[in-house]
C-alpha atoms as a PDB file:
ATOM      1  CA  UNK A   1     -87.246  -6.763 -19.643  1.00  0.00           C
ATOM      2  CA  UNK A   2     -89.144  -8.735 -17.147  1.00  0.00           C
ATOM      3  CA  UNK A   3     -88.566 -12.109 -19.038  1.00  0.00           C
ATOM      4  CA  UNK A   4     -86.358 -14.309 -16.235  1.00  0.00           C
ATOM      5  CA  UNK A   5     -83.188 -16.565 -17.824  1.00  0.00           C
ATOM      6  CA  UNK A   6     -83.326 -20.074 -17.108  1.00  0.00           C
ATOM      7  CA  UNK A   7     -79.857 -20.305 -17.716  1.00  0.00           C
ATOM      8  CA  UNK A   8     -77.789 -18.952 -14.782  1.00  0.00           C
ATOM      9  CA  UNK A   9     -74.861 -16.222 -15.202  1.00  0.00           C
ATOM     10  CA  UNK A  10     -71.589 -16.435 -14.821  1.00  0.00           C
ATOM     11  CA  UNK A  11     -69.102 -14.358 -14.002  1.00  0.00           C
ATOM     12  CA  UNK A  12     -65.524 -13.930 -15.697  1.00  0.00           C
ATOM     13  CA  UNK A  13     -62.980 -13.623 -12.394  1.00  0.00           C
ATOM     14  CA  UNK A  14     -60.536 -10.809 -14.825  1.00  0.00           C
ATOM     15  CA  UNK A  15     -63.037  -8.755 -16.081  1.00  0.00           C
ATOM     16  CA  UNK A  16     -65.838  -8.557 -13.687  1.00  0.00           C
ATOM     17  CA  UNK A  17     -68.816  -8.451 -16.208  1.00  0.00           C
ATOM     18  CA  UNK A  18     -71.430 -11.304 -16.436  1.00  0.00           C
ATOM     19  CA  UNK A  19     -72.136 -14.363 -19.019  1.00  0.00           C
ATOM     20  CA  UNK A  20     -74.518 -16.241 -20.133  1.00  0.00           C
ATOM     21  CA  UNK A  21     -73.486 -19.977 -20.720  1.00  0.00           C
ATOM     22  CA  UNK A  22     -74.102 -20.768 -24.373  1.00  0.00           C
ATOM     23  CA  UNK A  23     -75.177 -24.629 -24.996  1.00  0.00           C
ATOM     24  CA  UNK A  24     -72.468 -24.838 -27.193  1.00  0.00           C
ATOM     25  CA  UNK A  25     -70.184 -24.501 -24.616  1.00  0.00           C
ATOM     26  CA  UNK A  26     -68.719 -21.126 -25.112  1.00  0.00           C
ATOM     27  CA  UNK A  27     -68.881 -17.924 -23.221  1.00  0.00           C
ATOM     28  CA  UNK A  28     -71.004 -14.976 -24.628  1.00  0.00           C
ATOM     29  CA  UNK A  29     -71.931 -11.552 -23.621  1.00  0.00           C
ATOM     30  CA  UNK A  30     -75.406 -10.472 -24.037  1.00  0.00           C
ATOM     31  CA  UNK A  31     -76.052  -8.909 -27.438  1.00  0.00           C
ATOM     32  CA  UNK A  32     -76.146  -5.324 -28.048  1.00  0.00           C
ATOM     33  CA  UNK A  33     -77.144  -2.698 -30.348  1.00  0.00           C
ATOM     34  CA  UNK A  34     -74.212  -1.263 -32.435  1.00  0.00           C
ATOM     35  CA  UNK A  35     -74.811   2.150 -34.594  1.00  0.00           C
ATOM     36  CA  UNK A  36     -77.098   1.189 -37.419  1.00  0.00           C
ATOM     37  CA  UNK A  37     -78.924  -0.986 -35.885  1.00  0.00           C
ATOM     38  CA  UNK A  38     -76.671  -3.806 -36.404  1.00  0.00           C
ATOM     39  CA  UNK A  39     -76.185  -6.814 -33.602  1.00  0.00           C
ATOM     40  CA  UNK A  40     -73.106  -9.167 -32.533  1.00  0.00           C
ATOM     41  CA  UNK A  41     -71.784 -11.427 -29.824  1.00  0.00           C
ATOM     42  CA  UNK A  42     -68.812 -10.680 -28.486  1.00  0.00           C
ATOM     43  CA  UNK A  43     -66.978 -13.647 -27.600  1.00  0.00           C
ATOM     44  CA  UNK A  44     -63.349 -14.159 -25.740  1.00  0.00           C
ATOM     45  CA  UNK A  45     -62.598 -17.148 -28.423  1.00  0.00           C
ATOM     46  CA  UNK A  46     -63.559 -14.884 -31.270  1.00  0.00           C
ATOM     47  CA  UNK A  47     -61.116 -11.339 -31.404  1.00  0.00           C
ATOM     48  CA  UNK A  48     -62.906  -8.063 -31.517  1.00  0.00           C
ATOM     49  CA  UNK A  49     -62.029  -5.580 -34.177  1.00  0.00           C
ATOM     50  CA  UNK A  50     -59.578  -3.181 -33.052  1.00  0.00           C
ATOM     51  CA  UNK A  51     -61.082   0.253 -33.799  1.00  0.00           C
ATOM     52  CA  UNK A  52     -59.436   3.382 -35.399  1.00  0.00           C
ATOM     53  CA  UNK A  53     -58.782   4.802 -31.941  1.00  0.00           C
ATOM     54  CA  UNK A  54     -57.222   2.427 -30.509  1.00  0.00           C
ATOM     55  CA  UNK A  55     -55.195   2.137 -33.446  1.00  0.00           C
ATOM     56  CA  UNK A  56     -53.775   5.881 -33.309  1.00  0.00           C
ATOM     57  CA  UNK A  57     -53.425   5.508 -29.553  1.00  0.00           C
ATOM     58  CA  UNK A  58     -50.705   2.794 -30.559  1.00  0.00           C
ATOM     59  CA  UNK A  59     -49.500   4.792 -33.159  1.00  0.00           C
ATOM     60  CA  UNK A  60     -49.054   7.378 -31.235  1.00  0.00           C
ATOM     61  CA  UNK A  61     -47.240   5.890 -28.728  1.00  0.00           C
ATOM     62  CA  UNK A  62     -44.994   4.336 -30.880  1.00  0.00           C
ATOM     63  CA  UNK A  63     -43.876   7.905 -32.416  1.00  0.00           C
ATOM     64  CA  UNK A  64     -43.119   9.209 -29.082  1.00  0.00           C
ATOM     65  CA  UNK A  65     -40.580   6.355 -27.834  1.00  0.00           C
ATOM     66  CA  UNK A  66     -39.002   6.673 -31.505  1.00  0.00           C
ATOM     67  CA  UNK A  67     -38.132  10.385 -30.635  1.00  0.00           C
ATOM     68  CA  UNK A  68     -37.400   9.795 -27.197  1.00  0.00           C
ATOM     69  CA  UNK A  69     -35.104   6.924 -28.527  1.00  0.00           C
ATOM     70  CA  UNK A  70     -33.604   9.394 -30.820  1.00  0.00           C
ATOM     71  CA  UNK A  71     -33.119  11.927 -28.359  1.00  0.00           C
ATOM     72  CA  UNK A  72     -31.343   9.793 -26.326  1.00  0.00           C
ATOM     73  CA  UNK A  73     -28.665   8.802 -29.184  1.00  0.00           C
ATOM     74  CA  UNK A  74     -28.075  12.099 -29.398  1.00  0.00           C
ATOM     75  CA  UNK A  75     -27.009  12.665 -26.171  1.00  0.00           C
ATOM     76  CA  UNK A  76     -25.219   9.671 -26.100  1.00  0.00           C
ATOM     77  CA  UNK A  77     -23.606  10.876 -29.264  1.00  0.00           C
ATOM     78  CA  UNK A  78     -22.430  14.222 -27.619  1.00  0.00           C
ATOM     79  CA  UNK A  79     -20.816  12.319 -24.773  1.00  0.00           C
ATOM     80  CA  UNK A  80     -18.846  10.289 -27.215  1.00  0.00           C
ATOM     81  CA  UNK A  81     -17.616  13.121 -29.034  1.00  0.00           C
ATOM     82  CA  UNK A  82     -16.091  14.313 -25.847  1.00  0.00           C
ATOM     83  CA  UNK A  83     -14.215  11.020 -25.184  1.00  0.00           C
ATOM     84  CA  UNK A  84     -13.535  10.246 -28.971  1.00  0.00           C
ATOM     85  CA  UNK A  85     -14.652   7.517 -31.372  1.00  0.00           C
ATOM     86  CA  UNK A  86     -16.873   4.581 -30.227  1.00  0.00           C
ATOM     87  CA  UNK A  87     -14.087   2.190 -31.591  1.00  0.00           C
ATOM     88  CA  UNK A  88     -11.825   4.189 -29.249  1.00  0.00           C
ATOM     89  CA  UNK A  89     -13.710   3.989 -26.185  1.00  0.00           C
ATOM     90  CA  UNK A  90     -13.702  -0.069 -26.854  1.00  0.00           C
ATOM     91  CA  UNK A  91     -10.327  -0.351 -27.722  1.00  0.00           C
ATOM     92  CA  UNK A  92      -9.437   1.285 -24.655  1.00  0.00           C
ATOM     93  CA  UNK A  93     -12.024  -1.346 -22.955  1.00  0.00           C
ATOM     94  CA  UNK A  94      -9.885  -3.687 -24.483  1.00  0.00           C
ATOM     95  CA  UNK A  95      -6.536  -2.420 -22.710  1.00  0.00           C
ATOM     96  CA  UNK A  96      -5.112  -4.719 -19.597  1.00  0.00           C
ATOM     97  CA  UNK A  97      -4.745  -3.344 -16.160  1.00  0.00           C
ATOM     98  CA  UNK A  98      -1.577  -3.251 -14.539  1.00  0.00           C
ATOM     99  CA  UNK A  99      -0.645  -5.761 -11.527  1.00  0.00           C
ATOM    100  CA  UNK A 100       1.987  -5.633  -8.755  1.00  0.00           C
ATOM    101  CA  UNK A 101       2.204  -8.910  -7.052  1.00  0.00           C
ATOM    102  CA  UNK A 102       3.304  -7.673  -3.636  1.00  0.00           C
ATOM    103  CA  UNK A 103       4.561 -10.253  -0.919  1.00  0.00           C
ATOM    104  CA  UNK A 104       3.025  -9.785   2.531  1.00  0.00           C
ATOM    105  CA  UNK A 105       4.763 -11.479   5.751  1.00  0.00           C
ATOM    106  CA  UNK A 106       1.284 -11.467   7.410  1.00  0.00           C
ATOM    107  CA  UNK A 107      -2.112  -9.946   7.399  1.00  0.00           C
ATOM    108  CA  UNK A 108      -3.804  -8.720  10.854  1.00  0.00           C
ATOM    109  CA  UNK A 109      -7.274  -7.188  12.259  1.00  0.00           C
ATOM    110  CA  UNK A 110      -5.376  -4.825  14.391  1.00  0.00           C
ATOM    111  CA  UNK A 111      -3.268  -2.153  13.038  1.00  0.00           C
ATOM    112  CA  UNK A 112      -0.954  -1.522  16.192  1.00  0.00           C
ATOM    113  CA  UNK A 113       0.053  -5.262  15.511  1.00  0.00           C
ATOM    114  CA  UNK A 114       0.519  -4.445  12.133  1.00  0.00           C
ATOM    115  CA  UNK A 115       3.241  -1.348  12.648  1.00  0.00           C
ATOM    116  CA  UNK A 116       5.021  -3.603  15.192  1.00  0.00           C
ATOM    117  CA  UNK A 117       5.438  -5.978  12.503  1.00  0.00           C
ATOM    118  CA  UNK A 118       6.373  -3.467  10.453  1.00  0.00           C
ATOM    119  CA  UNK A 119       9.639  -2.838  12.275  1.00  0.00           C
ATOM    120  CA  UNK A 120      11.141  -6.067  12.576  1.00  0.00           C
ATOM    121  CA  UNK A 121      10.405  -6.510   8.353  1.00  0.00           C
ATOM    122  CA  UNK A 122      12.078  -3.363   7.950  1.00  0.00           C
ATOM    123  CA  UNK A 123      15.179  -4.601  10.169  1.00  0.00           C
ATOM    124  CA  UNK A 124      15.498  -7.431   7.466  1.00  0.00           C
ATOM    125  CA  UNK A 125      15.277  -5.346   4.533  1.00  0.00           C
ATOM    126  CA  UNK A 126      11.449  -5.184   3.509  1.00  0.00           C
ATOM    127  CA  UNK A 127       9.497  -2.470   2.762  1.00  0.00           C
ATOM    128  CA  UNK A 128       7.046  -2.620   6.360  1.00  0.00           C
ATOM    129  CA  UNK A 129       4.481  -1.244   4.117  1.00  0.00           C
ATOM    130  CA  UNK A 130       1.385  -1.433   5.667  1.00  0.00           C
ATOM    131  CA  UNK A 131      -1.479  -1.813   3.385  1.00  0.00           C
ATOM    132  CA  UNK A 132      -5.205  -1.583   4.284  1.00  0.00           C
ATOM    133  CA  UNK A 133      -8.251  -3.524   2.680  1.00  0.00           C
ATOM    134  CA  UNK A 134     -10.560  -5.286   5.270  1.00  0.00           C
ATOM    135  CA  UNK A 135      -7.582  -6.041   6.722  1.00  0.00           C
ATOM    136  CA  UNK A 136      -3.689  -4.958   7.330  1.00  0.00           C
ATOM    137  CA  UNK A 137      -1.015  -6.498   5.294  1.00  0.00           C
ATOM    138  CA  UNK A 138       2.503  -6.216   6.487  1.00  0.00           C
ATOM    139  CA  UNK A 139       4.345  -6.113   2.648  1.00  0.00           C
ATOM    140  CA  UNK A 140       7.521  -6.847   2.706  1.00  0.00           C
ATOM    141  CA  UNK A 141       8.066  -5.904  -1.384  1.00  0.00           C
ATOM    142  CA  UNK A 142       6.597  -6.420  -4.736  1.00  0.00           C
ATOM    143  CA  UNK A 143       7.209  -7.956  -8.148  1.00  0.00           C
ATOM    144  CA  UNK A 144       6.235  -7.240 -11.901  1.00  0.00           C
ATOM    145  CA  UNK A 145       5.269 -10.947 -12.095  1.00  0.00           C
ATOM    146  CA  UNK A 146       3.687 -13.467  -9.567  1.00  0.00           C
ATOM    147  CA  UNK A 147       6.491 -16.430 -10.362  1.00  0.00           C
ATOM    148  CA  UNK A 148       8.971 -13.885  -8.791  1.00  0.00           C
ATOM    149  CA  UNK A 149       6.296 -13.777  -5.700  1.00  0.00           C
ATOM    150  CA  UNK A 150       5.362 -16.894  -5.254  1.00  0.00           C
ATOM    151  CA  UNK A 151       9.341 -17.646  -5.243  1.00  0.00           C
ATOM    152  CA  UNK A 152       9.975 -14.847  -2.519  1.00  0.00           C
ATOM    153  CA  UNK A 153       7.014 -16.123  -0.297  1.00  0.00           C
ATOM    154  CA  UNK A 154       7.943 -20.031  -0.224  1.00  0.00           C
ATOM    155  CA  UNK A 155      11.265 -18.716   0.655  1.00  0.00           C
ATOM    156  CA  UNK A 156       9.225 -16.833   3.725  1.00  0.00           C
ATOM    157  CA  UNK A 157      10.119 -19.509   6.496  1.00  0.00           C
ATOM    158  CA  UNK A 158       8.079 -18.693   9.803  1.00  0.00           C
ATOM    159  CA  UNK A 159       5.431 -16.234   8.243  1.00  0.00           C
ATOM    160  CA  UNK A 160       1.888 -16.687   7.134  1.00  0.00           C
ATOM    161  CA  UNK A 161       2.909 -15.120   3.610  1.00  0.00           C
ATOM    162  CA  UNK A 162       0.256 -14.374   1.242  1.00  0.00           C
ATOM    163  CA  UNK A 163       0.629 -12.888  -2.462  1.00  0.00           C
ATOM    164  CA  UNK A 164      -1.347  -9.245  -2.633  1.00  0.00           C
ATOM    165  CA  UNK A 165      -2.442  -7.926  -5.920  1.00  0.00           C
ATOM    166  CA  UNK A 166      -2.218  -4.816  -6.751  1.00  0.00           C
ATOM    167  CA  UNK A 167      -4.318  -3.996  -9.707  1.00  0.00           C
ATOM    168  CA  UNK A 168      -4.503  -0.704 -11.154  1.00  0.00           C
ATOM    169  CA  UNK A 169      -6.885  -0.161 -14.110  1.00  0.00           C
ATOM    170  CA  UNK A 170      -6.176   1.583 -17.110  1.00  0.00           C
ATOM    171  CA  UNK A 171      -6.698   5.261 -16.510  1.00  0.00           C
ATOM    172  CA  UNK A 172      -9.811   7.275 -17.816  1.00  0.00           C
ATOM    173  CA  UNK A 173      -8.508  10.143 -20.024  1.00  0.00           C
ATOM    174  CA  UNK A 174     -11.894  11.197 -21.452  1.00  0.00           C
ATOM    175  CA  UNK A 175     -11.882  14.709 -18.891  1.00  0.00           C
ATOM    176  CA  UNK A 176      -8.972  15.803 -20.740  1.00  0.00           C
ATOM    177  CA  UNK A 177      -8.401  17.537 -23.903  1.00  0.00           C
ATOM    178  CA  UNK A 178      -7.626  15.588 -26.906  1.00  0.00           C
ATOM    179  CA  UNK A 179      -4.798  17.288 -27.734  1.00  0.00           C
ATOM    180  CA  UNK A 180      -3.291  16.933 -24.579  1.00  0.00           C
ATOM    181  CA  UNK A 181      -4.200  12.974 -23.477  1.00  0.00           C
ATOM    182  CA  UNK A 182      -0.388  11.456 -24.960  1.00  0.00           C
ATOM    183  CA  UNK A 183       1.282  14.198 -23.026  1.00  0.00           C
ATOM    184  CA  UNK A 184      -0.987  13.626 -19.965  1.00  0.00           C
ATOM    185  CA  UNK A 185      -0.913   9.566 -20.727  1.00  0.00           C
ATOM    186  CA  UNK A 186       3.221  10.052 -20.683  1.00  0.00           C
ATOM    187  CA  UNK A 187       2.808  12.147 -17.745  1.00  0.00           C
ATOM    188  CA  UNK A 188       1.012   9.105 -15.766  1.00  0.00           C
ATOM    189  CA  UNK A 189       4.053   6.734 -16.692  1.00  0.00           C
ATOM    190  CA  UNK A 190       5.537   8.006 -13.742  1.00  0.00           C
ATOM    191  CA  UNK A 191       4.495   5.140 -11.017  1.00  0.00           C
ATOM    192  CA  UNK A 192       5.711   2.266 -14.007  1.00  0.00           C
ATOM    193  CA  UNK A 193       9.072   4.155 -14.103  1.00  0.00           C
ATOM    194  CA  UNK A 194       9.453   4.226 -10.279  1.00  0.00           C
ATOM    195  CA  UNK A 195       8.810   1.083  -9.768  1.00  0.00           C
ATOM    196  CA  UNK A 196      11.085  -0.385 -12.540  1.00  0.00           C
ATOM    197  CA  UNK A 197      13.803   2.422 -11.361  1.00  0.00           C
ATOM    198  CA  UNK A 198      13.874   1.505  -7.616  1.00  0.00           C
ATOM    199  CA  UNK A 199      13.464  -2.482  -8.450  1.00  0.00           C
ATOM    200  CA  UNK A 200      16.210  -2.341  -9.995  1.00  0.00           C
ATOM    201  CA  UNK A 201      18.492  -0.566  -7.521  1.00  0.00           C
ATOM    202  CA  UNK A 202      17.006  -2.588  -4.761  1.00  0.00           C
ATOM    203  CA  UNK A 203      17.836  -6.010  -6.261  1.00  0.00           C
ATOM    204  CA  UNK A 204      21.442  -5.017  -7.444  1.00  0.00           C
ATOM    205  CA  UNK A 205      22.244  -3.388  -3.709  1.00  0.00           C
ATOM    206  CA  UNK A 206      21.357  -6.197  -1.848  1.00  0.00           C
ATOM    207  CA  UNK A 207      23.180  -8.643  -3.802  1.00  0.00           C
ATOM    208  CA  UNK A 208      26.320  -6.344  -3.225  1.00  0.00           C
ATOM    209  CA  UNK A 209      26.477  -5.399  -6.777  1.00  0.00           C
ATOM    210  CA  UNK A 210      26.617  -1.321  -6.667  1.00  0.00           C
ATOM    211  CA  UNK A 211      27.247   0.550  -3.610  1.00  0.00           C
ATOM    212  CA  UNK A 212      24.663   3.198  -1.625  1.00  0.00           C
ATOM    213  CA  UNK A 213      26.887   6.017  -3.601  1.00  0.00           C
ATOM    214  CA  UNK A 214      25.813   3.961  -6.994  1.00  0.00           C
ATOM    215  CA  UNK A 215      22.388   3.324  -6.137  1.00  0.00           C
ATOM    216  CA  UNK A 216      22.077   7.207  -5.033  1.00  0.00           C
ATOM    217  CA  UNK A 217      23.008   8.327  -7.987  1.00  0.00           C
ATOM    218  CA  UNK A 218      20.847   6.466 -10.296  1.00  0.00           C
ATOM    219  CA  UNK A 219      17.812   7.492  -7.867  1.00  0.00           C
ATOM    220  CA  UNK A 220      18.858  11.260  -8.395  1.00  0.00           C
ATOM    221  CA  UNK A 221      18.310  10.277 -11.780  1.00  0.00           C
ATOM    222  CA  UNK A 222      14.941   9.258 -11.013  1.00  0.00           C
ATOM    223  CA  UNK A 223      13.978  11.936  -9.187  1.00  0.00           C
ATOM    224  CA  UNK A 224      15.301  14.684 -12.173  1.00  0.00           C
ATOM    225  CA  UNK A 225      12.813  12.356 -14.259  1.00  0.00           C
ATOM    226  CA  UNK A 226       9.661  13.324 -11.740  1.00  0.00           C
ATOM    227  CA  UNK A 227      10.525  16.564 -12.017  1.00  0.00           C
ATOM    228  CA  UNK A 228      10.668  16.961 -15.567  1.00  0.00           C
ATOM    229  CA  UNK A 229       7.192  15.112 -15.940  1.00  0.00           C
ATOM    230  CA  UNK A 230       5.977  17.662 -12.919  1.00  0.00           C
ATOM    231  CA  UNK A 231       7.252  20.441 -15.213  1.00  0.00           C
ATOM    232  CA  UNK A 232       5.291  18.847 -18.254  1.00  0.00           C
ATOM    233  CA  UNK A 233       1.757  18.925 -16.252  1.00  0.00           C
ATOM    234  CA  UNK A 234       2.080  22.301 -15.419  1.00  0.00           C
ATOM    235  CA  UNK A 235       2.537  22.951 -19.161  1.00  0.00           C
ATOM    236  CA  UNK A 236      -0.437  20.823 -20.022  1.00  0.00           C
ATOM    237  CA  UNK A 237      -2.650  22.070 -17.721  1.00  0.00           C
ATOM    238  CA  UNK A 238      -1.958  25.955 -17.594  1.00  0.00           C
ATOM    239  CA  UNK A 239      -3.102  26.459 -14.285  1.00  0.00           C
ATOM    240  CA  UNK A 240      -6.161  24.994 -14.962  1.00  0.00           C
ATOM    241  CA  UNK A 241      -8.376  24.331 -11.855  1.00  0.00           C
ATOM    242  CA  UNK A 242      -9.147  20.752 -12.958  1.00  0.00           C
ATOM    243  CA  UNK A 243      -9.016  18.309 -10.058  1.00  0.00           C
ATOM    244  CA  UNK A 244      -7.489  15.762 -11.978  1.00  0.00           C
ATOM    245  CA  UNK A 245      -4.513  17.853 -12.806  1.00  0.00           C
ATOM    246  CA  UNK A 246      -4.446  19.214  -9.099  1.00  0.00           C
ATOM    247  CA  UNK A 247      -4.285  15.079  -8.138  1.00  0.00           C
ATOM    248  CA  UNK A 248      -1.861  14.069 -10.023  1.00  0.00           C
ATOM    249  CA  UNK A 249       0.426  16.698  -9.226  1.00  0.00           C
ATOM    250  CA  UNK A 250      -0.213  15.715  -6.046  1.00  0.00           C
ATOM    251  CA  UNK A 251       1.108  12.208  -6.296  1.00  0.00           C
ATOM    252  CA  UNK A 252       3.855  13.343  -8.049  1.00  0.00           C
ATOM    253  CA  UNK A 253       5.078  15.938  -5.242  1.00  0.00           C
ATOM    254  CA  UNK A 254       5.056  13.084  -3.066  1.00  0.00           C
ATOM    255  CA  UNK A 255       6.994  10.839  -5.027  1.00  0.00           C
ATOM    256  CA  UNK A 256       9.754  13.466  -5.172  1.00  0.00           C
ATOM    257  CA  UNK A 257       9.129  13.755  -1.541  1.00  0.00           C
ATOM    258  CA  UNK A 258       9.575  10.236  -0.629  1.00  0.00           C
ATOM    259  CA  UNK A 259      13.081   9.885  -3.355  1.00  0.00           C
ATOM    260  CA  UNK A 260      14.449  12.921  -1.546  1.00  0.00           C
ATOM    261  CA  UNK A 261      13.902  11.321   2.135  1.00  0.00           C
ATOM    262  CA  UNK A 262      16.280   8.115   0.869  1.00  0.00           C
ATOM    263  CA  UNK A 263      18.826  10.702  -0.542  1.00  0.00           C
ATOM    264  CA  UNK A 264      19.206  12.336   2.587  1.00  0.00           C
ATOM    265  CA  UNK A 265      18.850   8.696   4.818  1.00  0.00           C
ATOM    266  CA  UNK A 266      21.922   7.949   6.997  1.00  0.00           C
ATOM    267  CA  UNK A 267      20.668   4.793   6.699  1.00  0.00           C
ATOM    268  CA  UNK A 268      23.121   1.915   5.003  1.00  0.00           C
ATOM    269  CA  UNK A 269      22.517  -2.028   4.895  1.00  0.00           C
ATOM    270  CA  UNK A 270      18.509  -3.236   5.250  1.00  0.00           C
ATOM    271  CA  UNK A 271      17.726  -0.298   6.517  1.00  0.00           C
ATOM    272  CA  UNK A 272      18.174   1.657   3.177  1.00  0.00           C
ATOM    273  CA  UNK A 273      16.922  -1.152   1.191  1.00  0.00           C
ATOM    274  CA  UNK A 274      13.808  -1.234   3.336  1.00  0.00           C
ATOM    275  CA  UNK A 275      13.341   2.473   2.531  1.00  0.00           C
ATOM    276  CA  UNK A 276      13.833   1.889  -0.974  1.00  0.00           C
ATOM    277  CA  UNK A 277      10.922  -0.812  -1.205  1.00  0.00           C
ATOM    278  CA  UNK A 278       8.839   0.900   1.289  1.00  0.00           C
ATOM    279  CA  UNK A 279       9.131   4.126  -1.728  1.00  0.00           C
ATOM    280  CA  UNK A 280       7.877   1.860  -4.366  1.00  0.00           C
ATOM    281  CA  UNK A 281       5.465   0.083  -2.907  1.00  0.00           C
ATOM    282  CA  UNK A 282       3.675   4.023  -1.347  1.00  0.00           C
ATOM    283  CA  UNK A 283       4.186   5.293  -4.829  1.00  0.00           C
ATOM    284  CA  UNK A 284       2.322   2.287  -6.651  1.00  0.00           C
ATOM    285  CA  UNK A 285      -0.511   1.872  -4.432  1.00  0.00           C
ATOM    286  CA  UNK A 286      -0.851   5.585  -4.554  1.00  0.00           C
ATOM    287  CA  UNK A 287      -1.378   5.700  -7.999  1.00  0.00           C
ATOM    288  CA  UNK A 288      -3.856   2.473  -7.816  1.00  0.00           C
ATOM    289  CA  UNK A 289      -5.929   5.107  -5.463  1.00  0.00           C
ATOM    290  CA  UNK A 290      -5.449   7.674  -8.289  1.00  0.00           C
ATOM    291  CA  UNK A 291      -6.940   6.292 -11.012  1.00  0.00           C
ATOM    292  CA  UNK A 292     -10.371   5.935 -10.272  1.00  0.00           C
ATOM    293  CA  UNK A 293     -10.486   9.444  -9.341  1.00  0.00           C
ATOM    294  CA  UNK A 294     -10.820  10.461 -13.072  1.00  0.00           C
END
């Protein structure tokens, strides 16, 4: 058509195609032919019809994120099964982790200054456990509750004391069989009774109330305990090359380990207290690194 517009064209800046400006004041493409012979504006104020293709393109789309949506239930579904009910998994969300409030003399950047510390704490009856995270902490022992800290470390006279927290979370039993998670849960009990066990002793030796003969004995009795849970892993597991059962046992070799060497210490006075708080402290924070192993 050779016929030239005297109105000018625009262009719209999204789409790219070109306008003529309508007197009215709206935008309008040029008309065009539809099948039959039909004509119509098409106009951005005025919707166009969706078409039937477009409409099964949706549809279609639609059906295939409801199956991949179902698929995915499904296999969230299997995972459950393995770990138990949802209310289960949510109840055990539920359960509150474990902290040690463990009194440290000092914190430093080097470790060498650390161990020397170490030494002298241990000459006064602390642990000298030396604990790393960003930084080492000289702990000189640890409590069930932070009133019993905070009264040890006001009592700390010449020593940037400092409260540590040792938080261990609740331990992930979903890898095991579900037959076998109360006997494996029972089995894991063993850092809580250590700790309570050696607490114990260590507060009534120093205030002179049982001897190193008394307080031996009633860590033998400990020990037999670590044993017997030792001997109830192996029965759980069966020799089963599971790496959770191979870490556990772990721990719990060294615990025995560790209440054998104060057994078979010479050592009387703050020196075998020392030892005593040095065990509990190595056999807490080793179960802290435990857990999230699962």
């Amino acid at each position: 058509m050779s016929k030239k517009l005297s109105n000018p064209v625009y262009y719209d800046e999204y789409r790219y195609k070109s306008y003529l400006w309508r007197e009215d004041g709206r935008h309008a493409l040029p008309s065009r032919k539809k099948t039959g012979g039909q004509r119509r504006d098409v106009r951005p104020d005025r919707p166009c019809k969706k078409d039937k293709k477009s409409r099964i393109d949706k549809e279609a789309f639609f059906v295939t994120v409801t199956i991949l949506l179902c698929f995915s239930l499904t296999f969230v579904l299997a995972e459950l099964s393995g770990r138990g009910t949802l209310m289960n998994l949510i109840a055990e969300k539920k359960k509150t982790d474990t902290v040690y409030y463990a009194v440290a003399a000092d914190s430093f950047e080097d470790e060498s200054l650390a161990l020397i510390g170490a030494d002298e704490i241990k000459e006064l009856g602390g642990a000298g456990y030396v604990l790393y995270d960003k930084k080492y902490y000289l702990l000189v022992s640890a409590y069930a509750n932070r009133e019993d800290a905070e009264k040890v470390c006001r009592r700390m006279s010449g020593y940037n004391g400092c409260i540590y927290e040792i938080t261990i979370k609740t331990p992930y039993l979903g890898w095991c069989d579900k037959t076998k998670r109360e006997k494996v849960k029972n089995v894991l009990t063993y850092a809580d009774k250590v700790f309570a066990s050696l607490y114990g002793v260590s507060a009534d030796y120093e205030t002179g109330a049982i001897t190193k003969k008394d307080a031996n004995n009633k860590i033998a009795a400990l020990q037999k305990e670590i044993k017997t849970l030792t001997g109830e892993l192996d029965e759980i597991s069966n020799n089963a090359n599971r790496k959770e059962y191979i870490r556990i046992k772990t721990e719990l070799i060294a615990t025995d380990a560790m209440l054998k060497n104060i057994l078979s210490s010479e050592a009387t006075g703050n020196l075998y207290n020392a030892a005593i708080r040095f065990t509990y402290l190595a056999v807490i924070t080793g179960y802290k690194n435990l857990v999230p192993t699962f």
